[in-house]
C-alpha atoms as a PDB file:
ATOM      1  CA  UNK A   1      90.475  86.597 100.899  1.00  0.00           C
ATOM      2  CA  UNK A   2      93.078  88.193  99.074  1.00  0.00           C
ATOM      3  CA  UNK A   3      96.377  87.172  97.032  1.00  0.00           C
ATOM      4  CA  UNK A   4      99.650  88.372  96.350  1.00  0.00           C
ATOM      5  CA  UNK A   5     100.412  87.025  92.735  1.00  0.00           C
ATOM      6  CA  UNK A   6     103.255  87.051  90.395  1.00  0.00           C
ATOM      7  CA  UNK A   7     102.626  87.285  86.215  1.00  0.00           C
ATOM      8  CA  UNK A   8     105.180  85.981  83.326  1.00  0.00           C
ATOM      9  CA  UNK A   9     105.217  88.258  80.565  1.00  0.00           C
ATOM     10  CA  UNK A  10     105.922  87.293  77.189  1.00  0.00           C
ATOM     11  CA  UNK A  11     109.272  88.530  77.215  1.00  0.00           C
ATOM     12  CA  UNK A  12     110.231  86.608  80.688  1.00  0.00           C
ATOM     13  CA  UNK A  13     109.778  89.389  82.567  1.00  0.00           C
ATOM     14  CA  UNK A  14     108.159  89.031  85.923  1.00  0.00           C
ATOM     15  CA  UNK A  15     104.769  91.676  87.372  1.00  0.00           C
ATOM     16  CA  UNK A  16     104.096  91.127  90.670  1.00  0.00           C
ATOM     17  CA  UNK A  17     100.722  92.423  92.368  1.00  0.00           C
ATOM     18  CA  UNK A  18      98.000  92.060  94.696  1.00  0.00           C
ATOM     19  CA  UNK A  19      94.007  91.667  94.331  1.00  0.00           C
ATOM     20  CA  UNK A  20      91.268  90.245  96.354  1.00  0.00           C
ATOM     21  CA  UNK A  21      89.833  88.792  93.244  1.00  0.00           C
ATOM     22  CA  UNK A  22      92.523  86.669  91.896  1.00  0.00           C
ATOM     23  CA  UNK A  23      90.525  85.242  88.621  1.00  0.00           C
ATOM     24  CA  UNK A  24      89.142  88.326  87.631  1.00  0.00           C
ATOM     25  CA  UNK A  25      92.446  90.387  88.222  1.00  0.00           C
ATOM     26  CA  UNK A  26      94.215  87.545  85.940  1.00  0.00           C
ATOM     27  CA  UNK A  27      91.098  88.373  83.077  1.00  0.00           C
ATOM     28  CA  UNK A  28      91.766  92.025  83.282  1.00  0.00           C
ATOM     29  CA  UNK A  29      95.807  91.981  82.956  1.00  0.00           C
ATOM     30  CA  UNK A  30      95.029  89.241  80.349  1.00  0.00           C
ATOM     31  CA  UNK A  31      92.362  92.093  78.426  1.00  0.00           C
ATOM     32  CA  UNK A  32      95.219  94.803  78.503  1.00  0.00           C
ATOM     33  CA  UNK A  33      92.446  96.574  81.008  1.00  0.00           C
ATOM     34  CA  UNK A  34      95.357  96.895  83.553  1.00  0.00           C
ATOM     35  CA  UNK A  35      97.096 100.399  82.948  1.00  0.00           C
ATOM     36  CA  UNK A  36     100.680 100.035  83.262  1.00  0.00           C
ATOM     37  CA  UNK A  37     103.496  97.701  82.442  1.00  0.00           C
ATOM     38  CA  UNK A  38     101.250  94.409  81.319  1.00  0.00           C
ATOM     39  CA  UNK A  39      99.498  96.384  79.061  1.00  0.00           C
ATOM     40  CA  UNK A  40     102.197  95.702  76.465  1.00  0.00           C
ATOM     41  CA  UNK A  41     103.882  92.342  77.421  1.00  0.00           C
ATOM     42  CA  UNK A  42     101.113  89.952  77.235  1.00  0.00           C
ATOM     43  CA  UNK A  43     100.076  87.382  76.928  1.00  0.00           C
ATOM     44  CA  UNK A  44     100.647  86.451  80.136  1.00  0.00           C
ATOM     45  CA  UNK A  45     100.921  83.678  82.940  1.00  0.00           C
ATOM     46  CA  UNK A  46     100.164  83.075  86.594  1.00  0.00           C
ATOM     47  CA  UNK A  47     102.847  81.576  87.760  1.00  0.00           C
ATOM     48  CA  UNK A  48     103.040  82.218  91.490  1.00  0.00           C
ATOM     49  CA  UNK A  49      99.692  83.072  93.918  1.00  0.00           C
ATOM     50  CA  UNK A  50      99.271  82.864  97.816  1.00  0.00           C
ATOM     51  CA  UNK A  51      96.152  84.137  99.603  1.00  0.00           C
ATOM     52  CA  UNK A  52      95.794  85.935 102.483  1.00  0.00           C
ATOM     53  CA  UNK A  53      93.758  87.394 105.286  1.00  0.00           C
ATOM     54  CA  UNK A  54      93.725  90.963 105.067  1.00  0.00           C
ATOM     55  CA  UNK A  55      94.555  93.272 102.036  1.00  0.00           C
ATOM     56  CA  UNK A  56      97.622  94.501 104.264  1.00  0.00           C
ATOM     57  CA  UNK A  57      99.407  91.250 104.135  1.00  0.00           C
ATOM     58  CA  UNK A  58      98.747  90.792 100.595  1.00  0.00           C
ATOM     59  CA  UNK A  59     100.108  94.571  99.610  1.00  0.00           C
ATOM     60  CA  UNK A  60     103.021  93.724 102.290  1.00  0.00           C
ATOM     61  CA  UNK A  61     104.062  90.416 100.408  1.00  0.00           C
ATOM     62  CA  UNK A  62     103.796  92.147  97.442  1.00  0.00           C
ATOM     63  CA  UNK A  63     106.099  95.069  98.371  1.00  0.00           C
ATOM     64  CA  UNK A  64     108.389  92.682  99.468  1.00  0.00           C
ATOM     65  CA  UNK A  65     108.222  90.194  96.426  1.00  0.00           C
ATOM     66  CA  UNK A  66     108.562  93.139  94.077  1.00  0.00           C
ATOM     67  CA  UNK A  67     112.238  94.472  95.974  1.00  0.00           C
ATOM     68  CA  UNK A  68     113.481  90.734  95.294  1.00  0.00           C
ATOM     69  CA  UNK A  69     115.878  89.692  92.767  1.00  0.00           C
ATOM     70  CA  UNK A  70     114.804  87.449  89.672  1.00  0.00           C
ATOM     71  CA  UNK A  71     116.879  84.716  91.297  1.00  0.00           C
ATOM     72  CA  UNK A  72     115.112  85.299  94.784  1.00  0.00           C
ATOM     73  CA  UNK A  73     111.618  84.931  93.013  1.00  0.00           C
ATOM     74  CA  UNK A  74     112.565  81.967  91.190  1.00  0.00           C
ATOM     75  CA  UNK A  75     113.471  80.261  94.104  1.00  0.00           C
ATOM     76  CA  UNK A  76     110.527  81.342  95.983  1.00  0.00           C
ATOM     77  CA  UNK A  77     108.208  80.242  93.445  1.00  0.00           C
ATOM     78  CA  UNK A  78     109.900  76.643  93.679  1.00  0.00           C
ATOM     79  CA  UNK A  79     109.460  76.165  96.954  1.00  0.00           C
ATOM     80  CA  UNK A  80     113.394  76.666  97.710  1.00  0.00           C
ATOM     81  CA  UNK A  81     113.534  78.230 101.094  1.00  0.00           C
ATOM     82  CA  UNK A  82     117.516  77.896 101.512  1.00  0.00           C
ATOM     83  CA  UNK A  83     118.087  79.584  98.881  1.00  0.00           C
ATOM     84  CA  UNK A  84     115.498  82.312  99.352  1.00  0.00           C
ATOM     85  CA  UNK A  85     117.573  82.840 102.554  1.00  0.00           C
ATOM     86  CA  UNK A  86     120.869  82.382 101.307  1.00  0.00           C
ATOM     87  CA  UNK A  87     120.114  85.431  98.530  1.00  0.00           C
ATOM     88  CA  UNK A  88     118.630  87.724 101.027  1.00  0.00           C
ATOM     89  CA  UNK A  89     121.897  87.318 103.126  1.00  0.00           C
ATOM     90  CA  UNK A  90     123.687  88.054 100.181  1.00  0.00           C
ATOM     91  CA  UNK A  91     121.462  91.098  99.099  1.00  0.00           C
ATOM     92  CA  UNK A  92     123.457  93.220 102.421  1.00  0.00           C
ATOM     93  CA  UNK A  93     126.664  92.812 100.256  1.00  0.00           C
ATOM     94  CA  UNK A  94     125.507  94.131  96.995  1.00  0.00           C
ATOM     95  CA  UNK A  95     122.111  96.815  97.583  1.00  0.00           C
ATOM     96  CA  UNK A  96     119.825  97.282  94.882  1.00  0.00           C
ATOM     97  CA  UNK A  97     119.403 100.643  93.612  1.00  0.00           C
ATOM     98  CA  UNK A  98     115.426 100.265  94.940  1.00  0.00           C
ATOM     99  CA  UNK A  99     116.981  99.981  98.741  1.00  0.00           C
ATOM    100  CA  UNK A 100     117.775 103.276  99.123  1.00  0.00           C
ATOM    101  CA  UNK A 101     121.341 103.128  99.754  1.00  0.00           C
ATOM    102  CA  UNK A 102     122.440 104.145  96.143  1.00  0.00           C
ATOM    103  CA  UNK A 103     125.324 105.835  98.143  1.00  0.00           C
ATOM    104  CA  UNK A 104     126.995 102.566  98.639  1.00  0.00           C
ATOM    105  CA  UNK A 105     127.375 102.188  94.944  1.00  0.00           C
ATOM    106  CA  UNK A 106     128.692 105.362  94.252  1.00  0.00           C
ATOM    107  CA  UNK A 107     132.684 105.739  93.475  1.00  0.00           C
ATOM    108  CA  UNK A 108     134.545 108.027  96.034  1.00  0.00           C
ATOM    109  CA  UNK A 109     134.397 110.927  93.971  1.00  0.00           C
ATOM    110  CA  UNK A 110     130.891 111.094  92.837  1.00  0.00           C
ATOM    111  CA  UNK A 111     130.540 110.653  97.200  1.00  0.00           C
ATOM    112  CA  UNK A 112     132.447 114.038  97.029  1.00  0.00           C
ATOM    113  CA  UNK A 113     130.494 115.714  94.594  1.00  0.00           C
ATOM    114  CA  UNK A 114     127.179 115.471  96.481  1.00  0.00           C
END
């Protein structure tokens, strides 16, 4: 078994991440044993966890989870499916800068200066 998971931080941030030992992961973040960015913003809380079959899926869900806005988590974690959907239609209207299409936000002549 293995879960996709999302952490709060103690400054409302959000850490999303994957494990196939959900307790244990939780003990380590919660140690500061966890190089990188929970290292510095604990304590924290488990807010959000689903399990899956296969590492894969977990790592995929995370990926996903992690491109999603705050607003998009927050509605995922309650359970709120419409607007899950509704934000991800919005999402084609206004790229984040973690898409890859950067050039969208770019003013016409910082285009022509690439």
């Amino acid at each position: 078994m293995f879960w996709a998971y999302i952490l709060r931080c103690a400054d409302g941030s959000y850490y999303t991440g994957h494990t196939d030992n959900l307790e244990m992961r939780i003990g380590q973040h919660q140690a500061g044993e966890c190089a990188g960015y929970t290292v510095t913003c604990r304590p924290l809380e488990l807010i959000w966890s689903q399990d899956y079959p296969t590492r894969e899926e977990a790592l995929s869900a995370e990926r996903q989870i992690k491109g999603w806005c705050r607003k998009k988590k927050e509605a995922m974690m309650r359970g709120d499916w419409a607007e899950v959907s509704r934000l991800a239609q919005s999402k084609s209207a206004h790229p984040s800068t973690s898409s890859g299409r950067t050039d969208l936000l770019l003013s016409s002549s910082q285009k022509n200066r690439r």
